[in-house]
PDB file of N, CA and C in Angstrom:
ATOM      1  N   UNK A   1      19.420   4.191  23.861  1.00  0.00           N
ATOM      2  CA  UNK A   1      18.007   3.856  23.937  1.00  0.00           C
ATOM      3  C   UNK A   1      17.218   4.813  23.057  1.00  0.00           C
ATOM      4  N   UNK A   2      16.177   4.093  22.193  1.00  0.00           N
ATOM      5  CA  UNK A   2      15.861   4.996  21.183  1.00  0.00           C
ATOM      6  C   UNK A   2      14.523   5.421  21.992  1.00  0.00           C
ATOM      7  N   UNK A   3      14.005   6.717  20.967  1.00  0.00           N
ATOM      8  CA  UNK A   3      12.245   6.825  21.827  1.00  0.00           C
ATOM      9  C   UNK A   3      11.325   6.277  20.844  1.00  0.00           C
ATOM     10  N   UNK A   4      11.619   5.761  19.763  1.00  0.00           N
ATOM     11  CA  UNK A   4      10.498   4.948  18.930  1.00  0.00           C
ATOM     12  C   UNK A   4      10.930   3.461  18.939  1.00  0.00           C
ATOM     13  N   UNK A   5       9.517   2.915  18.394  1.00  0.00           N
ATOM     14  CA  UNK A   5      10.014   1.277  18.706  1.00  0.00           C
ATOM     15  C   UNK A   5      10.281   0.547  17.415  1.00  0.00           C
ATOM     16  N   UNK A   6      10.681  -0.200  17.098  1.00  0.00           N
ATOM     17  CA  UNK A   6      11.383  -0.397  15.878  1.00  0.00           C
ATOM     18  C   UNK A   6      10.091  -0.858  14.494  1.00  0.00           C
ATOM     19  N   UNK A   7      10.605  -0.142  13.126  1.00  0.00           N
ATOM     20  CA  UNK A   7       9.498  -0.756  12.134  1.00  0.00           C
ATOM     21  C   UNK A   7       9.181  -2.230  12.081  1.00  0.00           C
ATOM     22  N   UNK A   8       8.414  -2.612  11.403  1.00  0.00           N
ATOM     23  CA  UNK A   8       7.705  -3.766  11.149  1.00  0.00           C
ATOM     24  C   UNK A   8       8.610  -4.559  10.265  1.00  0.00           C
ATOM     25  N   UNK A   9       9.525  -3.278   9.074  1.00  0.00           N
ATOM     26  CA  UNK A   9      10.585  -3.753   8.255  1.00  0.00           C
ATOM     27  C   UNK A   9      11.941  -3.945   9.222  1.00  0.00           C
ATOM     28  N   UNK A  10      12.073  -3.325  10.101  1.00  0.00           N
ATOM     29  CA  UNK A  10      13.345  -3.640  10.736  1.00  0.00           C
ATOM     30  C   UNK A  10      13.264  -5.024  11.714  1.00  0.00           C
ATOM     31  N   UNK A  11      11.932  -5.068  11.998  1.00  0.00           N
ATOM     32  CA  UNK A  11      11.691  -6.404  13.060  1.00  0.00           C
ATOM     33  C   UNK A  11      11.733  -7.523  11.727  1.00  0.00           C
ATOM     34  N   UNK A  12      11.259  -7.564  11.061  1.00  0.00           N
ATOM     35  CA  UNK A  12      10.937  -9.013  10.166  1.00  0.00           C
ATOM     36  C   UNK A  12      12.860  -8.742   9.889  1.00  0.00           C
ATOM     37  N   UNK A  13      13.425  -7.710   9.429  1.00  0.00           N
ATOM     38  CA  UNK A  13      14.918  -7.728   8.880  1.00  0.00           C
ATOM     39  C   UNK A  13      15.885  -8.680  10.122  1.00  0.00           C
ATOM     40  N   UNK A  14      15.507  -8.177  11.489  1.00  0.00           N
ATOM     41  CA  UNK A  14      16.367  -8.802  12.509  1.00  0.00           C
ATOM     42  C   UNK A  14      16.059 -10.344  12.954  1.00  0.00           C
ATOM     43  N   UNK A  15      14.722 -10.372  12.402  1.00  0.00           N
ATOM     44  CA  UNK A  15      14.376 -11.930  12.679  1.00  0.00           C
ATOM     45  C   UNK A  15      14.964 -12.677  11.625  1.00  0.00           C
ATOM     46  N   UNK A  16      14.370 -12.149  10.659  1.00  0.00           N
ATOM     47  CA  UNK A  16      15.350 -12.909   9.566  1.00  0.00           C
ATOM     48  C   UNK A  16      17.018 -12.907   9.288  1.00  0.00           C
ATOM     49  N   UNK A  17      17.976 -12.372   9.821  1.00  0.00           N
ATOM     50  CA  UNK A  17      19.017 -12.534   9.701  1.00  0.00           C
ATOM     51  C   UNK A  17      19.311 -13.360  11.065  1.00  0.00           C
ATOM     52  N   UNK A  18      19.226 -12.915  12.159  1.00  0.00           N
ATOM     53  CA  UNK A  18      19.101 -13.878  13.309  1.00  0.00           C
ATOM     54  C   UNK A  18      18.516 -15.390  12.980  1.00  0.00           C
ATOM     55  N   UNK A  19      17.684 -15.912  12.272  1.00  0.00           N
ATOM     56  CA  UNK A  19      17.336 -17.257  12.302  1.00  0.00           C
ATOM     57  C   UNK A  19      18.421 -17.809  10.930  1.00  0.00           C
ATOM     58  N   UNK A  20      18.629 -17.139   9.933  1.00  0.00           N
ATOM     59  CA  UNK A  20      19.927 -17.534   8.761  1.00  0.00           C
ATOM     60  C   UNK A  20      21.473 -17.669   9.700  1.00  0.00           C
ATOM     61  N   UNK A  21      21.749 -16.725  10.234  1.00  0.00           N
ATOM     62  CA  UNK A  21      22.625 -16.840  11.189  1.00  0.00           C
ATOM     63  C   UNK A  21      22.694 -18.256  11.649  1.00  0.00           C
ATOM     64  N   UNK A  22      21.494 -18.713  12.865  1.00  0.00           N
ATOM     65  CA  UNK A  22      21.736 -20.061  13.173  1.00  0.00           C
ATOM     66  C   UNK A  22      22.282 -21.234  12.133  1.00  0.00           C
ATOM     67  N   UNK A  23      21.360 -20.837  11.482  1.00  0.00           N
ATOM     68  CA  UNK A  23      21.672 -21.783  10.528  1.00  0.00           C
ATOM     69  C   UNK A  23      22.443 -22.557   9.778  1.00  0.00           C
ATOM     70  N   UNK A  24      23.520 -21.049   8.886  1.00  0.00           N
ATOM     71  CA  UNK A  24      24.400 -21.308   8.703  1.00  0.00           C
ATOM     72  C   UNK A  24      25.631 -21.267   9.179  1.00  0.00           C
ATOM     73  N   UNK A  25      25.029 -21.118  10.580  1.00  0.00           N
ATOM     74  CA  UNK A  25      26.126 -21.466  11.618  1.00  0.00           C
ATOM     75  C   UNK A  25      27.116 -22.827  11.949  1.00  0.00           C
ATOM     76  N   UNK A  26      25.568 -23.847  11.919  1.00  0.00           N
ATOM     77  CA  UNK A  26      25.487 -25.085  11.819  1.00  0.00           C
ATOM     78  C   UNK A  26      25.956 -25.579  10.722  1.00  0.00           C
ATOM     79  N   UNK A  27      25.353 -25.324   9.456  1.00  0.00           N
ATOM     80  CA  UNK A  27      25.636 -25.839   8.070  1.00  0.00           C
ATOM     81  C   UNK A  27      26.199 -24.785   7.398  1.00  0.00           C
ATOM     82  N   UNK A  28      27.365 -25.624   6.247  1.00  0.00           N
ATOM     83  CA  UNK A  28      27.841 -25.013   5.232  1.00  0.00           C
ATOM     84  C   UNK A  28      26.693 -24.626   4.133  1.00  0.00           C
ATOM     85  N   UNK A  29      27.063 -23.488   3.741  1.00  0.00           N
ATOM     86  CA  UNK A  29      25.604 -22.821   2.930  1.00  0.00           C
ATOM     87  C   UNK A  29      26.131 -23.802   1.902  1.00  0.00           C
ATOM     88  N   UNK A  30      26.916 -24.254   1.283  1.00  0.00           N
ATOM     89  CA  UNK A  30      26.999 -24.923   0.393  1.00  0.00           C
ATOM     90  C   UNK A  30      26.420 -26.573  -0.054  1.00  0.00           C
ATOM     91  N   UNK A  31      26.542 -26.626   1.580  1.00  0.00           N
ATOM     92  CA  UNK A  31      25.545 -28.432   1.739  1.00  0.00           C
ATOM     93  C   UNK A  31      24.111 -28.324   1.346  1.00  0.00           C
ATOM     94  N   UNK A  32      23.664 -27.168   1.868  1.00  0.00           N
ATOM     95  CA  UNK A  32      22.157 -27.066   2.036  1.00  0.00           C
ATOM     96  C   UNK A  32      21.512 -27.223   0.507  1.00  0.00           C
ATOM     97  N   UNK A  33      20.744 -27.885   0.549  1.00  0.00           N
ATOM     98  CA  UNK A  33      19.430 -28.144  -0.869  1.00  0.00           C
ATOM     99  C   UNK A  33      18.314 -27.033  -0.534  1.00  0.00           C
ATOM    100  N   UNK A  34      18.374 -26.540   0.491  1.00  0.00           N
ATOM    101  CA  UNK A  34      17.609 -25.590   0.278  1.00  0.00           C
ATOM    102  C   UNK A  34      17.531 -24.915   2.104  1.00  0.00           C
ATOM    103  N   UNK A  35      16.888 -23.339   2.468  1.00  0.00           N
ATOM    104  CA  UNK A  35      16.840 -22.675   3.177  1.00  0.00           C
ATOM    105  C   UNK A  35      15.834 -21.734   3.057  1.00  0.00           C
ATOM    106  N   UNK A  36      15.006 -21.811   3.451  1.00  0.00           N
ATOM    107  CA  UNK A  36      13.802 -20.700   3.577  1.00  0.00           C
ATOM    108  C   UNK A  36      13.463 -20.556   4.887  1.00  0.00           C
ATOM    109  N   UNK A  37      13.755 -19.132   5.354  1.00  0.00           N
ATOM    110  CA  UNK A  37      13.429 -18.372   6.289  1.00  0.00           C
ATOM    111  C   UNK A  37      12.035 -17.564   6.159  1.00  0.00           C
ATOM    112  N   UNK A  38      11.091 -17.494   6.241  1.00  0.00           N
ATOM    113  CA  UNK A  38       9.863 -16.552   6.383  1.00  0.00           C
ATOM    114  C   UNK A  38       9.658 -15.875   7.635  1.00  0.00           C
ATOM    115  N   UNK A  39       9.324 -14.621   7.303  1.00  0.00           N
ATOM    116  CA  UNK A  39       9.047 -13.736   8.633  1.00  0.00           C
ATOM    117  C   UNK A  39       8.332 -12.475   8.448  1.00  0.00           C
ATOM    118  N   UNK A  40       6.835 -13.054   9.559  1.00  0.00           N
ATOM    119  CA  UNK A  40       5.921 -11.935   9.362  1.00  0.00           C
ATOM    120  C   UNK A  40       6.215 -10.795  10.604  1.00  0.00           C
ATOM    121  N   UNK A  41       5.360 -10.137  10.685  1.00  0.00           N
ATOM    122  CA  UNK A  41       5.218  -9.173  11.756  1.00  0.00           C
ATOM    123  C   UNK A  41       4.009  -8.437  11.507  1.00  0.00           C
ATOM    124  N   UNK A  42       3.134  -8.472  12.196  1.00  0.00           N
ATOM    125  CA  UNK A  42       1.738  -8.259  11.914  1.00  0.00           C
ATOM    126  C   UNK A  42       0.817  -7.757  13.093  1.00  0.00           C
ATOM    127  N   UNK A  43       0.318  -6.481  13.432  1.00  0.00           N
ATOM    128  CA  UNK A  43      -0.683  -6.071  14.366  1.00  0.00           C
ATOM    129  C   UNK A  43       0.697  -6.706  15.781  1.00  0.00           C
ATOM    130  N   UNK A  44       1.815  -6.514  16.209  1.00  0.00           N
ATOM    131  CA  UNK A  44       2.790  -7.298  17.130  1.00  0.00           C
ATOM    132  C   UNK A  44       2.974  -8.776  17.275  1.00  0.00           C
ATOM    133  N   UNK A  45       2.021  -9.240  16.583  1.00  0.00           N
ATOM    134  CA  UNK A  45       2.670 -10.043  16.102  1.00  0.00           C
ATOM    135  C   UNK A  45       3.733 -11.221  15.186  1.00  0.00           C
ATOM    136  N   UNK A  46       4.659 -11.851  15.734  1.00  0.00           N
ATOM    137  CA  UNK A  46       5.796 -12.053  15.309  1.00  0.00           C
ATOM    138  C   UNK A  46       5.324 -13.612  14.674  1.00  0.00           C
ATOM    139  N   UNK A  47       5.662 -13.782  13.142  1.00  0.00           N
ATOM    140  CA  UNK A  47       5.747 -15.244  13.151  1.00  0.00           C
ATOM    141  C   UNK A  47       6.721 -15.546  12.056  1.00  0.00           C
ATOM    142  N   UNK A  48       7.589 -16.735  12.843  1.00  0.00           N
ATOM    143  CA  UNK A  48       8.946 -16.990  12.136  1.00  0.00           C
ATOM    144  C   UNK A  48       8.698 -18.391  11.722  1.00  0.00           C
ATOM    145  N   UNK A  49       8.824 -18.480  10.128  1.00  0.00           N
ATOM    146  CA  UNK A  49       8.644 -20.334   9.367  1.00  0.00           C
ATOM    147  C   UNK A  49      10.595 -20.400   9.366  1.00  0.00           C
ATOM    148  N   UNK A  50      11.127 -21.546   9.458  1.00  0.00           N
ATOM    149  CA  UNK A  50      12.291 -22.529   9.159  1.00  0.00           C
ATOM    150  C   UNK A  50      12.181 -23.514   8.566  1.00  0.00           C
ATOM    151  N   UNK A  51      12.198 -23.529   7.178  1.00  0.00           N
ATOM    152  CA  UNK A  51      12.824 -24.604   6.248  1.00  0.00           C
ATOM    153  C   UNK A  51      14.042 -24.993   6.036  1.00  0.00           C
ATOM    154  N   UNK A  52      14.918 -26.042   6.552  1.00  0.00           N
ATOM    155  CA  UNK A  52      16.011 -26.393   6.401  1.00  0.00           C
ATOM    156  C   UNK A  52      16.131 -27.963   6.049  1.00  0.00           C
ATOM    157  N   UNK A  53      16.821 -28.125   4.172  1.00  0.00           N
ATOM    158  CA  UNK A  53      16.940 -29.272   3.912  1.00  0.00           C
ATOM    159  C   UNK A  53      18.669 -29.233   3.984  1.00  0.00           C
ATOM    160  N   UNK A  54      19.275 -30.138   4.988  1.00  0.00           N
ATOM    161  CA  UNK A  54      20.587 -30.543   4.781  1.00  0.00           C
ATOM    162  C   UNK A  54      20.167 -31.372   4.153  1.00  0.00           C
ATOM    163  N   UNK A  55      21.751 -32.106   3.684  1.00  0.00           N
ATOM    164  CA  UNK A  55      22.333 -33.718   2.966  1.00  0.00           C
ATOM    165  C   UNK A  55      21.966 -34.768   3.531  1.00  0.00           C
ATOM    166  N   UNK A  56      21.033 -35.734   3.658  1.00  0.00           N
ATOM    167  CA  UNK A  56      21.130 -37.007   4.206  1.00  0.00           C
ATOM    168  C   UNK A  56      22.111 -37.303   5.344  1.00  0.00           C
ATOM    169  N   UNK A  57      21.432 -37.019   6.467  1.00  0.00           N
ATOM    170  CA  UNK A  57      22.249 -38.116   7.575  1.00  0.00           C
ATOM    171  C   UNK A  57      23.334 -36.990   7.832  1.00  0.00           C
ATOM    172  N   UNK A  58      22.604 -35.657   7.833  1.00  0.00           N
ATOM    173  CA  UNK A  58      24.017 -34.322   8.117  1.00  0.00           C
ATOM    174  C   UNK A  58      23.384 -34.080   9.498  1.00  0.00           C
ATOM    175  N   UNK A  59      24.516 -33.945  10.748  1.00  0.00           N
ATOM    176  CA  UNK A  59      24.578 -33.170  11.844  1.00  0.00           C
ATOM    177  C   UNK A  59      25.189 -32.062  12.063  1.00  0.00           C
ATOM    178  N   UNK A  60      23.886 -31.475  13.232  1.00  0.00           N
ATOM    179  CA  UNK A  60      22.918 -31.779  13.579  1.00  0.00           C
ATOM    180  C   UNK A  60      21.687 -31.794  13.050  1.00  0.00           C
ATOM    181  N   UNK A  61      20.377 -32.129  13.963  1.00  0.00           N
ATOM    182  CA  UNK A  61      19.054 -32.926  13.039  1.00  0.00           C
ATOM    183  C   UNK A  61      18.411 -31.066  12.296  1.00  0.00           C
ATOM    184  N   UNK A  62      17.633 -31.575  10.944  1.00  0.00           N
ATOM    185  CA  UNK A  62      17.245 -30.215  10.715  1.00  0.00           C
ATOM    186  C   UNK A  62      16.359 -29.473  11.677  1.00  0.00           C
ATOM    187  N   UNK A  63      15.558 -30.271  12.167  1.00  0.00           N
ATOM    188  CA  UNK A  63      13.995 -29.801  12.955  1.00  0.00           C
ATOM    189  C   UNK A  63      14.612 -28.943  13.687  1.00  0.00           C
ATOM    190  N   UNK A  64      15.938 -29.652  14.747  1.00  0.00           N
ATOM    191  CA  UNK A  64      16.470 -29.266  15.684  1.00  0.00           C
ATOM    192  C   UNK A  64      17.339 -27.427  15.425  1.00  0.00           C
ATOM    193  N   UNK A  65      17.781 -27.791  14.433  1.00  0.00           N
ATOM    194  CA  UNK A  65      18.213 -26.172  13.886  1.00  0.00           C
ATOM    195  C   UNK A  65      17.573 -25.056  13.473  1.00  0.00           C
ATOM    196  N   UNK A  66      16.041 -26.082  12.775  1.00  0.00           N
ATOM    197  CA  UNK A  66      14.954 -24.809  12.487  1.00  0.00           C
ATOM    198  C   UNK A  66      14.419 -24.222  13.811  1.00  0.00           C
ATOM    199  N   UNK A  67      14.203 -25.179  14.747  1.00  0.00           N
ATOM    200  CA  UNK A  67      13.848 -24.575  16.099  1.00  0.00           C
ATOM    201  C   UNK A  67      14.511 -23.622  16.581  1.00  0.00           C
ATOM    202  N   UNK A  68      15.919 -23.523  16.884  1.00  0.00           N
ATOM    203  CA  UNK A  68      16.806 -22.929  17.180  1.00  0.00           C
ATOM    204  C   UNK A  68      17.401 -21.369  16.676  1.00  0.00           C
ATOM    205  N   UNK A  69      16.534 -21.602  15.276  1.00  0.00           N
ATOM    206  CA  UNK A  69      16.851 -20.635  14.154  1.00  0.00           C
ATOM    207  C   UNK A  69      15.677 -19.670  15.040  1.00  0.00           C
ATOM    208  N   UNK A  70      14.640 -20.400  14.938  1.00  0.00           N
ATOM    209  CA  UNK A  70      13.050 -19.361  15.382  1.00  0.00           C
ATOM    210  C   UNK A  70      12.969 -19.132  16.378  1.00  0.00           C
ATOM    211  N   UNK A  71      13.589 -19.679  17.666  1.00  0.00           N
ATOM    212  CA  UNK A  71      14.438 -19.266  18.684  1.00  0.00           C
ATOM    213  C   UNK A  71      15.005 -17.847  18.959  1.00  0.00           C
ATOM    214  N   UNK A  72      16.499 -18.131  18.019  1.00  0.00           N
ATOM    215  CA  UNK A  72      17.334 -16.693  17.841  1.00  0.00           C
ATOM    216  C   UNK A  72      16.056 -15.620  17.146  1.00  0.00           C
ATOM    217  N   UNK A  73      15.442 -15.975  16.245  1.00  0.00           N
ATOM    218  CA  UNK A  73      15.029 -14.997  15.722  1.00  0.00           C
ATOM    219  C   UNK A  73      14.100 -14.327  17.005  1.00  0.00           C
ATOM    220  N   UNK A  74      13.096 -15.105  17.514  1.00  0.00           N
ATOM    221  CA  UNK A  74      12.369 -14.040  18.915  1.00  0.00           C
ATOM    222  C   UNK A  74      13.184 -13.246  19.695  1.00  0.00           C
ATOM    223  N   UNK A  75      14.079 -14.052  20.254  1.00  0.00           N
ATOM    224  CA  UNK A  75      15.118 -13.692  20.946  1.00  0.00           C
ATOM    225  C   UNK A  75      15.933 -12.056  20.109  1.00  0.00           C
ATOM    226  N   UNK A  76      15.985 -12.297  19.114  1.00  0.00           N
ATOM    227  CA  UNK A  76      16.916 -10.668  18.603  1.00  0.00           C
ATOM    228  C   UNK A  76      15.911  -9.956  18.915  1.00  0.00           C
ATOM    229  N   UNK A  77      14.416 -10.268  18.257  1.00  0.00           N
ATOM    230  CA  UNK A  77      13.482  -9.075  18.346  1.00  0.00           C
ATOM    231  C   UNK A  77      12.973  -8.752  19.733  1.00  0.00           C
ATOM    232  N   UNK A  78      13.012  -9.707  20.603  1.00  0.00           N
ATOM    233  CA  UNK A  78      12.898  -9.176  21.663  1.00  0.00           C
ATOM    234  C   UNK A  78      13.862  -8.000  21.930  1.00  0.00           C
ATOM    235  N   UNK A  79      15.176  -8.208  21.880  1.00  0.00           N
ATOM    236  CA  UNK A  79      16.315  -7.931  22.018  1.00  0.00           C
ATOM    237  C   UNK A  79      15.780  -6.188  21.444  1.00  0.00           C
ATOM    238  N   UNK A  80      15.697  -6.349  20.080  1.00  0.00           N
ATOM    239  CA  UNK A  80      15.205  -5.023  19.293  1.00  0.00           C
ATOM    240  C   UNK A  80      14.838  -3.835  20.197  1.00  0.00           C
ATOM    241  N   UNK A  81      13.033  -4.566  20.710  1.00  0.00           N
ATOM    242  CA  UNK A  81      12.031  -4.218  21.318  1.00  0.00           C
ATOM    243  C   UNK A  81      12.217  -3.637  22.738  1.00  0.00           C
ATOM    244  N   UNK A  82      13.951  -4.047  23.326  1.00  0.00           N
ATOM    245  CA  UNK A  82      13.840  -4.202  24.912  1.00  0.00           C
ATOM    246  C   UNK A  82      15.286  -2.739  24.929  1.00  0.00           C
ATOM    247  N   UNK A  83      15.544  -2.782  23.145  1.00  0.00           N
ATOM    248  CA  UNK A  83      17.035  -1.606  23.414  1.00  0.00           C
ATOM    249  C   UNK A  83      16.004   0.032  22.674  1.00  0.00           C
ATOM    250  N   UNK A  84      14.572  -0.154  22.626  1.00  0.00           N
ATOM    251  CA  UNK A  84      13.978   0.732  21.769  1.00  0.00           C
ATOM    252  C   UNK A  84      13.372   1.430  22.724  1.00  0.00           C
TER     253      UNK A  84
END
């Protein structure tokens, strides 16, 4: 347990690998036409964008994975926030 709480660069770093994670959990990085993760962190607040274009008619649905992505990502930083 640390006694400081984590930077602004380490929170946007854990959100953003946590929501790529999902992602290409789901999909081969190689299918994807494209992947953009954005992640602020600002005054405590956290805000995570998910852009995910699979291939036509690829499962599962994208919406459903970007959700999931921005999901994991709160979820780590909570995670961060709760081992700091």
């Amino acid at each position: 347990m640390s006694s400081q709480e984590p930077t602004d660069e380490e929170v946007v770093e854990t959100a953003s690998a946590a929501a790529e994670g999902v992602v290409l959990d789901r999909y081969k990085q190689s299918e994807l036409t494209d992947l953009d993760v954005t992640v602020t962190f600002e005054d405590g607040v956290l805000d995570v964008d998910v852009y995910v274009n699979p291939p036509e008619g690829a499962e599962p649905d994208a919406e459903e994975v970007a959700e999931a992505a921005a999901m994991a990502a709160q979820d780590a930083v909570d995670e961060l926030f709760a081992d700091a």
